[in-house]
C-alpha atoms as a PDB file:
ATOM      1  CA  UNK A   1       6.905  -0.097  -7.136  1.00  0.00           C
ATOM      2  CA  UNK A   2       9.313   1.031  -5.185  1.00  0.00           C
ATOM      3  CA  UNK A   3      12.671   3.163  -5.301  1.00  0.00           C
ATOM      4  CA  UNK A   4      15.429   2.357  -2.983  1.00  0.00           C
ATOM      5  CA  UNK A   5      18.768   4.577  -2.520  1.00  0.00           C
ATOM      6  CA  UNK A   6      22.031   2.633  -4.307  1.00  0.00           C
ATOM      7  CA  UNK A   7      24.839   1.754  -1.554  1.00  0.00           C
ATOM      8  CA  UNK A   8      27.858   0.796  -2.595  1.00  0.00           C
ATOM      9  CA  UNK A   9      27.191  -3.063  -1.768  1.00  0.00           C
ATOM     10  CA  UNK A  10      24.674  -2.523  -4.413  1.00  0.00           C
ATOM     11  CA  UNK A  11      27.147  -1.680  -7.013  1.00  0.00           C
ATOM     12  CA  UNK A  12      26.876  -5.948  -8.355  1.00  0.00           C
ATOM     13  CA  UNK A  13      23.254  -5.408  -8.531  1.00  0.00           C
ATOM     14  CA  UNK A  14      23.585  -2.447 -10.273  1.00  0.00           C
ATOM     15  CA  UNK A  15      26.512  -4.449 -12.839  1.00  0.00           C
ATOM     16  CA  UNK A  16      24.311  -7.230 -13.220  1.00  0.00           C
ATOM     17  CA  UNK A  17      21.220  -5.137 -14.531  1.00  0.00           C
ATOM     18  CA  UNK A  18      23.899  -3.105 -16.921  1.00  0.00           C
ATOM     19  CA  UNK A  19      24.659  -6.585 -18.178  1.00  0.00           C
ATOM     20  CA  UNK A  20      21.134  -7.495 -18.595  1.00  0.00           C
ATOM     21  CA  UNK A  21      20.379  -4.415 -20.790  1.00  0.00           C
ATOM     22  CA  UNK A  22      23.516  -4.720 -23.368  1.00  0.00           C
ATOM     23  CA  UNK A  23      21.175  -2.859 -26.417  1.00  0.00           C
ATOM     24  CA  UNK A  24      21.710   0.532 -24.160  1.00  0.00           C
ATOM     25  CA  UNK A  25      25.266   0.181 -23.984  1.00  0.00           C
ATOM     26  CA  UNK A  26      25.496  -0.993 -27.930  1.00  0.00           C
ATOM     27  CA  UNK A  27      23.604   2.033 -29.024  1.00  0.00           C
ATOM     28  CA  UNK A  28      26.087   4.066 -26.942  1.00  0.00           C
ATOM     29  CA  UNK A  29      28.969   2.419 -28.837  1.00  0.00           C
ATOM     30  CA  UNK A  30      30.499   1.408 -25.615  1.00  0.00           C
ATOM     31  CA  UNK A  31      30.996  -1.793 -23.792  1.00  0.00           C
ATOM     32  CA  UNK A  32      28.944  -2.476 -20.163  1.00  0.00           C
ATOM     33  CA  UNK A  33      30.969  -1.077 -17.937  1.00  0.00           C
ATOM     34  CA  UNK A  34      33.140  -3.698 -15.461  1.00  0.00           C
ATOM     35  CA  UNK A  35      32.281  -4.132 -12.024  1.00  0.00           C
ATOM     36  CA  UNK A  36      35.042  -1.915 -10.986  1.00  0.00           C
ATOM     37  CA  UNK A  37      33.580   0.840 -13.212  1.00  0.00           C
ATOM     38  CA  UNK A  38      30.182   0.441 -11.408  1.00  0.00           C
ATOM     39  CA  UNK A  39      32.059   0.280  -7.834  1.00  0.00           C
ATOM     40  CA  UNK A  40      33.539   3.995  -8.579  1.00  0.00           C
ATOM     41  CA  UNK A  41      30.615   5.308 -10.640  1.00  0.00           C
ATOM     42  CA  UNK A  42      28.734   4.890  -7.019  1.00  0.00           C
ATOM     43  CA  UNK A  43      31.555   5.790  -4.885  1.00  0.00           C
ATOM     44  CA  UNK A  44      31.881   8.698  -7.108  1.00  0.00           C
ATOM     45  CA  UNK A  45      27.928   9.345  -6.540  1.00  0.00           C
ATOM     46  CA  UNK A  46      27.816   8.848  -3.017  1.00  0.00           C
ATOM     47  CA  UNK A  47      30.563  12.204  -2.532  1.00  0.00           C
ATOM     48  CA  UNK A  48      28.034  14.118  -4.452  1.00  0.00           C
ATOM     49  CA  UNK A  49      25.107  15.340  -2.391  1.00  0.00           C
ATOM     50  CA  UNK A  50      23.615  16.223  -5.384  1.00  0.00           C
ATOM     51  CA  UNK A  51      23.175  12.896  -6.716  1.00  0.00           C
ATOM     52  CA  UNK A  52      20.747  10.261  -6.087  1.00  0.00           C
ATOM     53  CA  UNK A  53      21.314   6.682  -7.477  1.00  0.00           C
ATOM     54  CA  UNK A  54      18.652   4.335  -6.899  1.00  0.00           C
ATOM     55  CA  UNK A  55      17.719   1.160  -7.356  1.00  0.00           C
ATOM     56  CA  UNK A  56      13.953   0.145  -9.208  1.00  0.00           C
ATOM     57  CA  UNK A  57      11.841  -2.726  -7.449  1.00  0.00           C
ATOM     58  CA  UNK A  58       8.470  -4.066  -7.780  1.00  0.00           C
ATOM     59  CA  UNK A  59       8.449  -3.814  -3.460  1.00  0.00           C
ATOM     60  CA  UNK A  60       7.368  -7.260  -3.397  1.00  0.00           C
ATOM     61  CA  UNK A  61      10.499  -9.051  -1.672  1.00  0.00           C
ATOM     62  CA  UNK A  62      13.959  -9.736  -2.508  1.00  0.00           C
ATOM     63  CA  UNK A  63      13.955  -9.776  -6.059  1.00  0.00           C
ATOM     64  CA  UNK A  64      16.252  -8.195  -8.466  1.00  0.00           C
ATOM     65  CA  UNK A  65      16.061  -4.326  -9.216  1.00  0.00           C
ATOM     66  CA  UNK A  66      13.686  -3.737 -12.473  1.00  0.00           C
ATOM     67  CA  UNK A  67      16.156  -0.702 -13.399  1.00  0.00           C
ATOM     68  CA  UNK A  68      17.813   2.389 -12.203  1.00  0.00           C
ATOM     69  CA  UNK A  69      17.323   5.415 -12.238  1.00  0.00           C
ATOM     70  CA  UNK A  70      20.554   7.848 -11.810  1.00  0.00           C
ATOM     71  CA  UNK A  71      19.215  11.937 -11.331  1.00  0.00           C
ATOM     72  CA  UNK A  72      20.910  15.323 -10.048  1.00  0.00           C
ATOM     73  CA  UNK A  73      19.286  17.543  -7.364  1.00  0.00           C
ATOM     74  CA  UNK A  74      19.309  21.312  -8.528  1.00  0.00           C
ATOM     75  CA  UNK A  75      21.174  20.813 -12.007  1.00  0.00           C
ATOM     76  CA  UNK A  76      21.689  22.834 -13.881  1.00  0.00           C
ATOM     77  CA  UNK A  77      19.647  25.596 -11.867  1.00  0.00           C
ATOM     78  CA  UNK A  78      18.549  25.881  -8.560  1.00  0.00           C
ATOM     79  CA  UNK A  79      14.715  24.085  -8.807  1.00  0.00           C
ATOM     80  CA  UNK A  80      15.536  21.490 -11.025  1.00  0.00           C
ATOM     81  CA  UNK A  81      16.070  17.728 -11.368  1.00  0.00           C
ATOM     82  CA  UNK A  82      17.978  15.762 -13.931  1.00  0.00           C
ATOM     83  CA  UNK A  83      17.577  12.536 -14.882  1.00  0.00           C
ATOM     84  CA  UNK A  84      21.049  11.268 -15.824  1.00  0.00           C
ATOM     85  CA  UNK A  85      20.078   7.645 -16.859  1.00  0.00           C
ATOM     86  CA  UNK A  86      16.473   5.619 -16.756  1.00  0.00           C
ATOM     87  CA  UNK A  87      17.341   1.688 -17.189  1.00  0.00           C
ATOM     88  CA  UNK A  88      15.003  -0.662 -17.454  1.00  0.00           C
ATOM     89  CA  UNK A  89      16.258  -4.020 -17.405  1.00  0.00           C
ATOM     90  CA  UNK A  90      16.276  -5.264 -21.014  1.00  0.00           C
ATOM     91  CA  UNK A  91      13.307  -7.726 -20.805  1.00  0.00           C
ATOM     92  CA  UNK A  92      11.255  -5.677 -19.396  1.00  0.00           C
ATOM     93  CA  UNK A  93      10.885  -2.583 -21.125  1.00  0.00           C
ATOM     94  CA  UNK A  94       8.350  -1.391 -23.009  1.00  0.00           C
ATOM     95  CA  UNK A  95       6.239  -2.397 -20.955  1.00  0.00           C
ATOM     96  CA  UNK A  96       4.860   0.701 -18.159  1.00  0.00           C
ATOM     97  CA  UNK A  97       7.756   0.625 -15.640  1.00  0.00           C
ATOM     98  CA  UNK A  98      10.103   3.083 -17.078  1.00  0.00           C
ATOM     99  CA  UNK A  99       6.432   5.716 -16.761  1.00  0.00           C
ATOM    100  CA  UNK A 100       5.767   4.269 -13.463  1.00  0.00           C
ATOM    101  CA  UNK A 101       9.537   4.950 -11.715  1.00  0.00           C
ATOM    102  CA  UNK A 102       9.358   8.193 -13.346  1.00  0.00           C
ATOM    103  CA  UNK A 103       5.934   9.253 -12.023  1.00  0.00           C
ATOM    104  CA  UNK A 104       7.148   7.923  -8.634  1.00  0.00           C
ATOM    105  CA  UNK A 105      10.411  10.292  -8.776  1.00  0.00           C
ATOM    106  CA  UNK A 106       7.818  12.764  -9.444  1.00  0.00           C
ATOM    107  CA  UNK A 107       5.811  12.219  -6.364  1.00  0.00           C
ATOM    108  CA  UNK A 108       8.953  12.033  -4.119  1.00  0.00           C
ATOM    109  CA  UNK A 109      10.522  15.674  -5.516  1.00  0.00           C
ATOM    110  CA  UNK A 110      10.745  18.680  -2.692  1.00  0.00           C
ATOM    111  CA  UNK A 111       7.573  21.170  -3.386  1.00  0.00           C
ATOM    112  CA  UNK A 112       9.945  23.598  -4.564  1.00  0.00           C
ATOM    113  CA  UNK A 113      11.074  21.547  -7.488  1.00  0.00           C
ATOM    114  CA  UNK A 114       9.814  23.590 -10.492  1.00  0.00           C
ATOM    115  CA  UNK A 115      11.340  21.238 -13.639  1.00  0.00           C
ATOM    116  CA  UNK A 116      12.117  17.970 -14.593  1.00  0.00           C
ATOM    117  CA  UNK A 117      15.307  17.431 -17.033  1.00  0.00           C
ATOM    118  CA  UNK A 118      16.140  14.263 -19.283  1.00  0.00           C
ATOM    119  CA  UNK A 119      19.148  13.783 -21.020  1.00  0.00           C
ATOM    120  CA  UNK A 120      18.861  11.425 -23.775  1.00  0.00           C
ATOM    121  CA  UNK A 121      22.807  10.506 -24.862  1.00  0.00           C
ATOM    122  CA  UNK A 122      23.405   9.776 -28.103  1.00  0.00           C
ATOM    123  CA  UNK A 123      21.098   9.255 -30.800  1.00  0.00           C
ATOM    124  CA  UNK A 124      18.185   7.979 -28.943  1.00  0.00           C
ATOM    125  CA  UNK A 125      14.622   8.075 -31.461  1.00  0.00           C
ATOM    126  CA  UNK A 126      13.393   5.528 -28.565  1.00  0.00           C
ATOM    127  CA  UNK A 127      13.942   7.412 -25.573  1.00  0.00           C
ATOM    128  CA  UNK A 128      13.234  11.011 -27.643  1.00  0.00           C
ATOM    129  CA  UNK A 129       9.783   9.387 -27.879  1.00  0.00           C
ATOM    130  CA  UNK A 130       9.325   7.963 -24.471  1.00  0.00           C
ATOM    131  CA  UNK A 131      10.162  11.246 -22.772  1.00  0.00           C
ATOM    132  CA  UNK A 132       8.044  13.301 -24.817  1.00  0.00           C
ATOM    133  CA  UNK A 133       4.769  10.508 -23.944  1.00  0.00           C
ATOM    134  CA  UNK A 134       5.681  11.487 -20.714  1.00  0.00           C
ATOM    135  CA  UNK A 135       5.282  15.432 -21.500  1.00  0.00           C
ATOM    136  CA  UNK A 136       9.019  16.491 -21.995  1.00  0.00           C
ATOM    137  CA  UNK A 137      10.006  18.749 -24.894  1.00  0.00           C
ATOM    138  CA  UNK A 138      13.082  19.476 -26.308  1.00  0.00           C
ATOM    139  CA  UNK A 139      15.435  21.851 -24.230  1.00  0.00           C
ATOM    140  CA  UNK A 140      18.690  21.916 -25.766  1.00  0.00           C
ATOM    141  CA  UNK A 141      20.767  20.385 -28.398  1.00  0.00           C
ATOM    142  CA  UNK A 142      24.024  18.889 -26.988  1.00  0.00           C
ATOM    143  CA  UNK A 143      25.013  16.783 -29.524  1.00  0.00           C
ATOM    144  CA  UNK A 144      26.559  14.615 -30.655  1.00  0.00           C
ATOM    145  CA  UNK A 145      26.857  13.873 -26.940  1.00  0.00           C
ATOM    146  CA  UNK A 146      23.316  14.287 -26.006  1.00  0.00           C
ATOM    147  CA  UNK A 147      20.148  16.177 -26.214  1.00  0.00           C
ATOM    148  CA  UNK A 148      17.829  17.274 -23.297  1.00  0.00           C
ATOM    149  CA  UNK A 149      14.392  17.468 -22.600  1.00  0.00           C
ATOM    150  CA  UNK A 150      12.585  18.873 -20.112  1.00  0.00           C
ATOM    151  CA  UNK A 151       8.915  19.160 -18.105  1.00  0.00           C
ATOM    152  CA  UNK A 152       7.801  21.908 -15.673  1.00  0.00           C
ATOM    153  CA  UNK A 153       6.273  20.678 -12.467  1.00  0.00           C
ATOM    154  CA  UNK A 154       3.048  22.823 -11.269  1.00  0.00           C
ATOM    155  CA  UNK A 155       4.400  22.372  -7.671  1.00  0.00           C
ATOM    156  CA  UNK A 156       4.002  25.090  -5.756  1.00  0.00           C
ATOM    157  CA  UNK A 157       2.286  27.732  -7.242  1.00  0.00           C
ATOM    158  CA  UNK A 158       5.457  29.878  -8.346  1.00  0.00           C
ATOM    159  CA  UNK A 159       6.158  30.954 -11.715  1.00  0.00           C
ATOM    160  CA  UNK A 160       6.925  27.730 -13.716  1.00  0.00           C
ATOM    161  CA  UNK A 161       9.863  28.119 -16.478  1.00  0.00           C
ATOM    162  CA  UNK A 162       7.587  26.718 -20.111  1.00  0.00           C
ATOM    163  CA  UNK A 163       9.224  23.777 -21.502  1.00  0.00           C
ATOM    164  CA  UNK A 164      11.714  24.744 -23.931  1.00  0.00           C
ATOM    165  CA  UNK A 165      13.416  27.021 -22.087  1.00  0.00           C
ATOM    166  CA  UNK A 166      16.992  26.559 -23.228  1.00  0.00           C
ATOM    167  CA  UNK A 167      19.128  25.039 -20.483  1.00  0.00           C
ATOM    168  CA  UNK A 168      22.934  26.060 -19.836  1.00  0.00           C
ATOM    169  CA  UNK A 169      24.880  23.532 -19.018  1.00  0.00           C
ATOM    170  CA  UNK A 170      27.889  24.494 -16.591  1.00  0.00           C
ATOM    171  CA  UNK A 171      31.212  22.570 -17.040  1.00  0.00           C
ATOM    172  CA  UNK A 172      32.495  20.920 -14.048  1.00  0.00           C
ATOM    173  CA  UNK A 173      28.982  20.057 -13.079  1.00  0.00           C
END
Protein backbone atom coordinates (compact mmCIF):
# COMPACT_ATOMS: atom_id res chain seq x y z
CA UNK A 1 0.00 0.00 0.00
CA UNK A 2 0.86 3.07 -0.84
CA UNK A 3 -0.14 6.87 -0.19
CA UNK A 4 0.27 9.35 -2.89
CA UNK A 5 -0.20 13.34 -2.44
CA UNK A 6 -3.79 14.55 -4.25
CA UNK A 7 -3.06 17.16 -7.24
CA UNK A 8 -5.61 18.87 -8.53
CA UNK A 9 -5.79 16.61 -11.82
CA UNK A 10 -6.67 14.10 -9.26
CA UNK A 11 -9.72 15.85 -8.16
CA UNK A 12 -12.01 13.12 -10.87
CA UNK A 13 -10.32 10.37 -9.13
CA UNK A 14 -11.03 11.66 -6.01
CA UNK A 15 -15.12 12.36 -7.38
CA UNK A 16 -15.27 9.05 -8.70
CA UNK A 17 -14.30 7.21 -5.33
CA UNK A 18 -16.91 9.79 -3.44
CA UNK A 19 -19.37 8.32 -5.91
CA UNK A 20 -18.37 4.85 -5.25
CA UNK A 21 -18.91 5.19 -1.45
CA UNK A 22 -22.60 6.91 -1.51
CA UNK A 23 -23.49 5.10 2.25
CA UNK A 24 -20.83 7.86 3.73
CA UNK A 25 -22.43 10.65 2.16
CA UNK A 26 -26.18 9.18 3.04
CA UNK A 27 -25.30 8.85 6.65
CA UNK A 28 -24.09 12.48 6.45
CA UNK A 29 -27.50 13.50 5.06
CA UNK A 30 -25.83 15.12 2.18
CA UNK A 31 -25.51 14.41 -1.46
CA UNK A 32 -21.75 13.37 -3.07
CA UNK A 33 -20.40 16.33 -3.69
CA UNK A 34 -20.14 17.47 -7.74
CA UNK A 35 -17.01 17.47 -9.46
CA UNK A 36 -16.75 21.14 -9.09
CA UNK A 37 -17.09 20.72 -5.30
CA UNK A 38 -14.14 18.22 -5.35
CA UNK A 39 -12.07 20.64 -7.83
CA UNK A 40 -12.25 23.53 -4.97
CA UNK A 41 -12.22 21.23 -1.93
CA UNK A 42 -8.46 20.46 -3.38
CA UNK A 43 -7.71 23.80 -4.63
CA UNK A 44 -8.82 24.93 -1.32
CA UNK A 45 -6.33 22.17 0.27
CA UNK A 46 -3.49 22.78 -1.80
CA UNK A 47 -3.34 26.85 -0.24
CA UNK A 48 -3.19 25.22 3.08
CA UNK A 49 0.25 23.99 4.06
CA UNK A 50 -1.28 22.40 6.72
CA UNK A 51 -3.20 20.00 4.82
CA UNK A 52 -2.36 16.86 3.21
CA UNK A 53 -4.87 15.14 0.79
CA UNK A 54 -3.87 11.94 -0.49
CA UNK A 55 -4.79 9.45 -2.52
CA UNK A 56 -4.91 5.35 -1.18
CA UNK A 57 -3.34 2.64 -3.64
CA UNK A 58 -2.47 -0.89 -3.43
CA UNK A 59 1.22 0.39 -5.30
CA UNK A 60 0.72 -2.21 -7.75
CA UNK A 61 0.17 -0.08 -11.09
CA UNK A 62 -2.33 2.19 -12.40
CA UNK A 63 -5.30 1.21 -10.72
CA UNK A 64 -7.89 3.24 -9.06
CA UNK A 65 -7.25 4.82 -5.50
CA UNK A 66 -8.69 2.29 -2.66
CA UNK A 67 -9.67 5.59 -0.59
CA UNK A 68 -8.50 8.83 0.78
CA UNK A 69 -7.38 9.94 3.41
CA UNK A 70 -7.77 13.94 4.08
CA UNK A 71 -5.51 15.02 7.61
CA UNK A 72 -4.19 18.47 9.15
CA UNK A 73 -0.53 18.98 10.20
CA UNK A 74 -0.37 20.58 13.81
CA UNK A 75 -4.28 20.92 14.45
CA UNK A 76 -5.46 21.85 16.82
CA UNK A 77 -2.00 22.11 18.77
CA UNK A 78 1.35 22.24 17.77
CA UNK A 79 2.37 18.13 17.73
CA UNK A 80 -0.65 16.89 16.42
CA UNK A 81 -2.33 15.35 13.37
CA UNK A 82 -5.94 15.23 12.37
CA UNK A 83 -7.53 13.02 10.35
CA UNK A 84 -10.31 14.98 8.61
CA UNK A 85 -11.82 12.08 6.51
CA UNK A 86 -10.69 8.13 6.04
CA UNK A 87 -12.65 6.74 2.77
CA UNK A 88 -12.51 3.57 1.79
CA UNK A 89 -14.07 2.92 -1.37
CA UNK A 90 -17.46 1.34 -0.65
CA UNK A 91 -16.67 -2.28 -1.74
CA UNK A 92 -13.92 -2.56 -0.07
CA UNK A 93 -14.25 -1.77 3.39
CA UNK A 94 -14.29 -3.76 6.12
CA UNK A 95 -11.91 -5.44 5.03
CA UNK A 96 -8.00 -4.26 6.65
CA UNK A 97 -7.26 -1.24 4.40
CA UNK A 98 -8.79 1.53 6.29
CA UNK A 99 -6.03 -0.07 9.50
CA UNK A 100 -3.42 -0.45 6.96
CA UNK A 101 -3.49 3.46 5.40
CA UNK A 102 -3.78 4.50 8.87
CA UNK A 103 -0.78 2.59 10.25
CA UNK A 104 1.08 3.83 7.13
CA UNK A 105 0.18 7.66 8.01
CA UNK A 106 1.57 6.60 11.21
CA UNK A 107 4.90 5.51 9.96
CA UNK A 108 5.26 8.60 7.67
CA UNK A 109 4.48 11.34 10.75
CA UNK A 110 7.65 13.80 11.75
CA UNK A 111 9.29 12.26 15.17
CA UNK A 112 7.95 15.12 16.90
CA UNK A 113 4.37 14.22 16.27
CA UNK A 114 3.07 13.40 19.79
CA UNK A 115 -0.97 12.62 18.90
CA UNK A 116 -3.12 11.35 16.45
CA UNK A 117 -6.79 13.04 16.12
CA UNK A 118 -10.01 11.52 14.36
CA UNK A 119 -12.99 13.28 13.79
CA UNK A 120 -15.87 11.11 13.31
CA UNK A 121 -18.88 13.59 11.76
CA UNK A 122 -22.08 12.84 12.53
CA UNK A 123 -23.42 9.95 14.19
CA UNK A 124 -20.92 7.42 13.24
CA UNK A 125 -21.34 3.86 15.74
CA UNK A 126 -19.14 2.36 12.69
CA UNK A 127 -16.32 4.56 12.59
CA UNK A 128 -16.63 5.24 16.74
CA UNK A 129 -15.73 1.52 16.70
CA UNK A 130 -13.11 1.35 14.06
CA UNK A 131 -11.08 4.15 15.61
CA UNK A 132 -11.18 2.89 18.98
CA UNK A 133 -9.79 -0.96 17.40
CA UNK A 134 -7.22 1.15 16.33
CA UNK A 135 -6.49 2.60 20.03
CA UNK A 136 -8.31 6.06 19.87
CA UNK A 137 -10.49 7.22 22.76
CA UNK A 138 -12.87 9.73 22.99
CA UNK A 139 -11.50 13.42 23.12
CA UNK A 140 -14.26 15.71 22.81
CA UNK A 141 -17.88 15.93 22.14
CA UNK A 142 -18.66 18.23 19.16
CA UNK A 143 -21.87 17.30 18.34
CA UNK A 144 -24.19 17.17 16.61
CA UNK A 145 -21.46 18.05 14.12
CA UNK A 146 -18.92 15.60 15.20
CA UNK A 147 -17.05 13.90 17.90
CA UNK A 148 -13.22 13.33 18.16
CA UNK A 149 -10.99 10.80 19.14
CA UNK A 150 -7.66 10.70 19.68
CA UNK A 151 -4.20 8.37 20.18
CA UNK A 152 -0.83 9.50 21.61
CA UNK A 153 2.17 8.49 19.58
CA UNK A 154 5.31 7.25 21.83
CA UNK A 155 7.55 9.11 19.27
CA UNK A 156 10.16 10.67 20.68
CA UNK A 157 10.52 10.18 24.11
CA UNK A 158 8.79 13.57 25.31
CA UNK A 159 5.98 13.77 27.57
CA UNK A 160 2.98 12.24 25.67
CA UNK A 161 -0.56 14.10 26.33
CA UNK A 162 -2.96 10.54 27.71
CA UNK A 163 -5.77 10.03 25.45
CA UNK A 164 -8.65 11.90 26.57
CA UNK A 165 -7.21 14.94 26.95
CA UNK A 166 -9.95 17.34 25.92
CA UNK A 167 -9.11 19.07 22.64
CA UNK A 168 -10.02 22.88 21.88
CA UNK A 169 -11.00 23.43 18.78
CA UNK A 170 -10.07 27.04 17.38
CA UNK A 171 -12.57 28.67 14.92
CA UNK A 172 -11.17 29.71 11.71
CA UNK A 173 -9.00 26.65 11.73
Amino acid sequence: MKLQTLALHHAPLLHELYADTPDYFALLGTQIPSLGEVERDVQTALFDPRRRLELIYTGAGDEPPLGSLDYKLDFPDSGDVTINLLLIRGVLQSGGLGQQAVGLLEKQLAPQTRRLLASVLGDNPRAVAFWERLGFRFATDARPVMTWYAKSLERTGAPVPAAGKEVKIRAGA
